[in-house]
C-alpha atoms as a PDB file:
ATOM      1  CA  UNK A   1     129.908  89.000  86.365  1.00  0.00           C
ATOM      2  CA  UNK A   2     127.926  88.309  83.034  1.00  0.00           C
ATOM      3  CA  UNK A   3     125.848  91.757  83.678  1.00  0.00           C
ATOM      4  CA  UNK A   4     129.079  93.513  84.420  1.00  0.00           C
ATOM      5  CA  UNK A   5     128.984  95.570  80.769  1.00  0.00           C
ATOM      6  CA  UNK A   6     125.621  96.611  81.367  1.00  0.00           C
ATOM      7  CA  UNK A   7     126.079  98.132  84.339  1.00  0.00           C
ATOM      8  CA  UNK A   8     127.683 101.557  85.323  1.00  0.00           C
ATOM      9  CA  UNK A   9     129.890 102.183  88.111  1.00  0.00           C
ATOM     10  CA  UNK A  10     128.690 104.541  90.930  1.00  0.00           C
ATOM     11  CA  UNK A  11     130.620 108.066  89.790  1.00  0.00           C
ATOM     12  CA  UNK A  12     129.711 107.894  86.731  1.00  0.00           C
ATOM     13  CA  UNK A  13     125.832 107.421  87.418  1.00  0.00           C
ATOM     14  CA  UNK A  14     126.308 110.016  89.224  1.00  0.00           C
ATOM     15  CA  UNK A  15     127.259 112.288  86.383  1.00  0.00           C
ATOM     16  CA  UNK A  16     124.861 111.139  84.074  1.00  0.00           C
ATOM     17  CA  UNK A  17     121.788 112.985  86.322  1.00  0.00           C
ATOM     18  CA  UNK A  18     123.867 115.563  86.793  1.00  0.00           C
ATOM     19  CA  UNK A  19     122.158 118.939  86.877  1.00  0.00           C
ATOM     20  CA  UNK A  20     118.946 116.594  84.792  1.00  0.00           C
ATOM     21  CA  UNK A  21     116.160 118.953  86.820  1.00  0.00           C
ATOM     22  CA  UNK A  22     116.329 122.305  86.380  1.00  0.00           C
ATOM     23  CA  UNK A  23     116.637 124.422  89.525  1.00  0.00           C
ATOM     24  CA  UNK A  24     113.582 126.240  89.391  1.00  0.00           C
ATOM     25  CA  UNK A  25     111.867 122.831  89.768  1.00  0.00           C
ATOM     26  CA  UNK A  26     113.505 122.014  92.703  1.00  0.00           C
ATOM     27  CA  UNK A  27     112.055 124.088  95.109  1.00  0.00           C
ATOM     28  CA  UNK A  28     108.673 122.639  93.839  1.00  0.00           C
ATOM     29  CA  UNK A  29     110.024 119.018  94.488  1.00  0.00           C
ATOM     30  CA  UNK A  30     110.611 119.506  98.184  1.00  0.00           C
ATOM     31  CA  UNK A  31     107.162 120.525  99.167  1.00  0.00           C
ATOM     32  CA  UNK A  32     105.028 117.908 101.247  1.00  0.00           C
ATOM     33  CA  UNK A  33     102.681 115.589  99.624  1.00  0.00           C
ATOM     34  CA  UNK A  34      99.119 115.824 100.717  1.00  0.00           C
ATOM     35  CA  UNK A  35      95.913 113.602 101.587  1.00  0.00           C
ATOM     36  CA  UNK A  36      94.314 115.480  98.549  1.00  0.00           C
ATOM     37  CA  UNK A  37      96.882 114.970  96.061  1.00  0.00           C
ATOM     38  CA  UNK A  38      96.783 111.434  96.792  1.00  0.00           C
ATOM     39  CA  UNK A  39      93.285 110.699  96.245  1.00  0.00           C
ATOM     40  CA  UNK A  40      93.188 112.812  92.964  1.00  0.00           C
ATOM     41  CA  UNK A  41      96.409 110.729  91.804  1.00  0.00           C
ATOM     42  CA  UNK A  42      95.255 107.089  92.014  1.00  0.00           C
ATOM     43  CA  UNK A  43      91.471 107.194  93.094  1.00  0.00           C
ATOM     44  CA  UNK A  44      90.731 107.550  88.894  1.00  0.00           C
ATOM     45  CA  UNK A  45      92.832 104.205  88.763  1.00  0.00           C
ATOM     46  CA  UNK A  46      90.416 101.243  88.315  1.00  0.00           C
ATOM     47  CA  UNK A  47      91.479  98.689  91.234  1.00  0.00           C
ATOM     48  CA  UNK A  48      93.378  96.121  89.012  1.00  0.00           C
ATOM     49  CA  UNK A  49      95.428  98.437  87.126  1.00  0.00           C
ATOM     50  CA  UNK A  50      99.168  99.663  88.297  1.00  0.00           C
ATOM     51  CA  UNK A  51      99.671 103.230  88.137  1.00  0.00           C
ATOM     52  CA  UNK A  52     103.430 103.109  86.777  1.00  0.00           C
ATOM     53  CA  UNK A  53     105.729 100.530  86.186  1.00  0.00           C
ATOM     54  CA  UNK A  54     105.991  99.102  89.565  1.00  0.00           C
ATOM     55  CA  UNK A  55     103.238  96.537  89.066  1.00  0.00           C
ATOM     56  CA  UNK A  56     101.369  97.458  92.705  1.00  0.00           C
ATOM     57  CA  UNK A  57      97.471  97.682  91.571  1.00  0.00           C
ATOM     58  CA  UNK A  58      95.773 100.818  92.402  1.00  0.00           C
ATOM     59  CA  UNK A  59      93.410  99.049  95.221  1.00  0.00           C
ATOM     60  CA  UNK A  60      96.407  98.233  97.294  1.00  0.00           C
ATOM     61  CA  UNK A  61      98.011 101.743  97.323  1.00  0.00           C
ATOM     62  CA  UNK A  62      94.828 103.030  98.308  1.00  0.00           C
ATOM     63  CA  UNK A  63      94.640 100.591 100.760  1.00  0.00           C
ATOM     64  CA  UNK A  64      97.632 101.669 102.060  1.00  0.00           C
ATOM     65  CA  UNK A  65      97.213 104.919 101.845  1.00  0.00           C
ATOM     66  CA  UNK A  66      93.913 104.086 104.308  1.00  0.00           C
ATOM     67  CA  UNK A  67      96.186 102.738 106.589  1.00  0.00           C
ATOM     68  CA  UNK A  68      98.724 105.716 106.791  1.00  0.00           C
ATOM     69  CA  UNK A  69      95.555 108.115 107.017  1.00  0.00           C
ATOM     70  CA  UNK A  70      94.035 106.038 109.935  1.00  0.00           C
ATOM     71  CA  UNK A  71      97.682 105.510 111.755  1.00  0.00           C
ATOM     72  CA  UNK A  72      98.073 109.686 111.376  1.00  0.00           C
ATOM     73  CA  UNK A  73     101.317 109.309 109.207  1.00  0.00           C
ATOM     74  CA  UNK A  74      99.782 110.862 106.130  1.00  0.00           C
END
Protein backbone atom coordinates (compact mmCIF):
# COMPACT_ATOMS: atom_id res chain seq x y z
CA UNK A 1 0.00 0.00 0.00
CA UNK A 2 2.77 2.72 0.66
CA UNK A 3 3.53 2.77 -3.34
CA UNK A 4 -0.16 2.98 -3.99
CA UNK A 5 0.11 7.01 -5.12
CA UNK A 6 2.79 6.27 -7.36
CA UNK A 7 1.27 3.92 -9.23
CA UNK A 8 -1.46 4.13 -12.02
CA UNK A 9 -4.30 1.95 -12.43
CA UNK A 10 -4.50 -0.25 -15.61
CA UNK A 11 -7.10 2.06 -17.92
CA UNK A 12 -5.54 4.80 -17.42
CA UNK A 13 -1.94 3.50 -18.47
CA UNK A 14 -3.55 2.55 -21.06
CA UNK A 15 -4.50 6.01 -22.20
CA UNK A 16 -1.43 7.57 -21.48
CA UNK A 17 0.39 5.52 -24.71
CA UNK A 18 -2.42 6.06 -26.45
CA UNK A 19 -1.86 6.67 -30.14
CA UNK A 20 2.28 7.59 -28.66
CA UNK A 21 3.73 5.93 -32.21
CA UNK A 22 2.66 7.29 -35.12
CA UNK A 23 1.06 4.91 -37.62
CA UNK A 24 3.39 5.13 -40.31
CA UNK A 25 5.92 3.61 -37.86
CA UNK A 26 4.01 0.81 -37.18
CA UNK A 27 4.21 -1.11 -40.09
CA UNK A 28 8.06 -0.75 -39.66
CA UNK A 29 7.75 -2.18 -36.02
CA UNK A 30 6.26 -5.49 -37.06
CA UNK A 31 8.95 -6.61 -39.39
CA UNK A 32 11.26 -9.59 -38.18
CA UNK A 33 14.49 -8.99 -36.52
CA UNK A 34 17.49 -10.45 -38.19
CA UNK A 35 20.94 -12.31 -37.45
CA UNK A 36 22.53 -9.12 -39.06
CA UNK A 37 20.83 -6.55 -37.18
CA UNK A 38 21.82 -8.22 -34.14
CA UNK A 39 25.41 -8.37 -34.55
CA UNK A 40 25.58 -4.68 -35.81
CA UNK A 41 23.46 -3.72 -32.55
CA UNK A 42 25.58 -5.07 -29.67
CA UNK A 43 28.83 -6.57 -31.30
CA UNK A 44 30.32 -2.58 -30.97
CA UNK A 45 29.39 -3.09 -27.17
CA UNK A 46 32.62 -3.79 -25.19
CA UNK A 47 31.76 -7.13 -23.12
CA UNK A 48 31.25 -5.46 -19.64
CA UNK A 49 29.06 -2.76 -20.65
CA UNK A 50 24.96 -3.04 -20.73
CA UNK A 51 23.47 -1.84 -23.79
CA UNK A 52 20.30 -0.08 -22.09
CA UNK A 53 19.07 0.09 -18.82
CA UNK A 54 18.52 -3.48 -18.15
CA UNK A 55 21.95 -4.08 -16.64
CA UNK A 56 22.62 -7.54 -18.91
CA UNK A 57 26.42 -6.93 -20.21
CA UNK A 58 26.89 -7.09 -23.84
CA UNK A 59 29.00 -10.57 -23.64
CA UNK A 60 26.01 -12.37 -22.31
CA UNK A 61 23.46 -11.22 -24.97
CA UNK A 62 25.82 -12.23 -27.45
CA UNK A 63 26.19 -15.26 -25.81
CA UNK A 64 22.81 -15.80 -26.05
CA UNK A 65 22.27 -14.76 -29.12
CA UNK A 66 25.06 -17.78 -30.02
CA UNK A 67 22.85 -20.02 -28.50
CA UNK A 68 19.56 -19.05 -30.39
CA UNK A 69 21.74 -19.04 -33.72
CA UNK A 70 23.14 -22.59 -32.97
CA UNK A 71 19.52 -23.98 -31.62
CA UNK A 72 17.99 -22.42 -35.23
CA UNK A 73 15.55 -20.02 -33.30
CA UNK A 74 17.18 -16.87 -34.59
Amino acid sequence: MHFTHLTTPPDDVSRSFFNCIASDMVHSLEFDIIDDEIKEALFPIPDDKAPGPVSYASLFLIEVRTLLVRTSLL
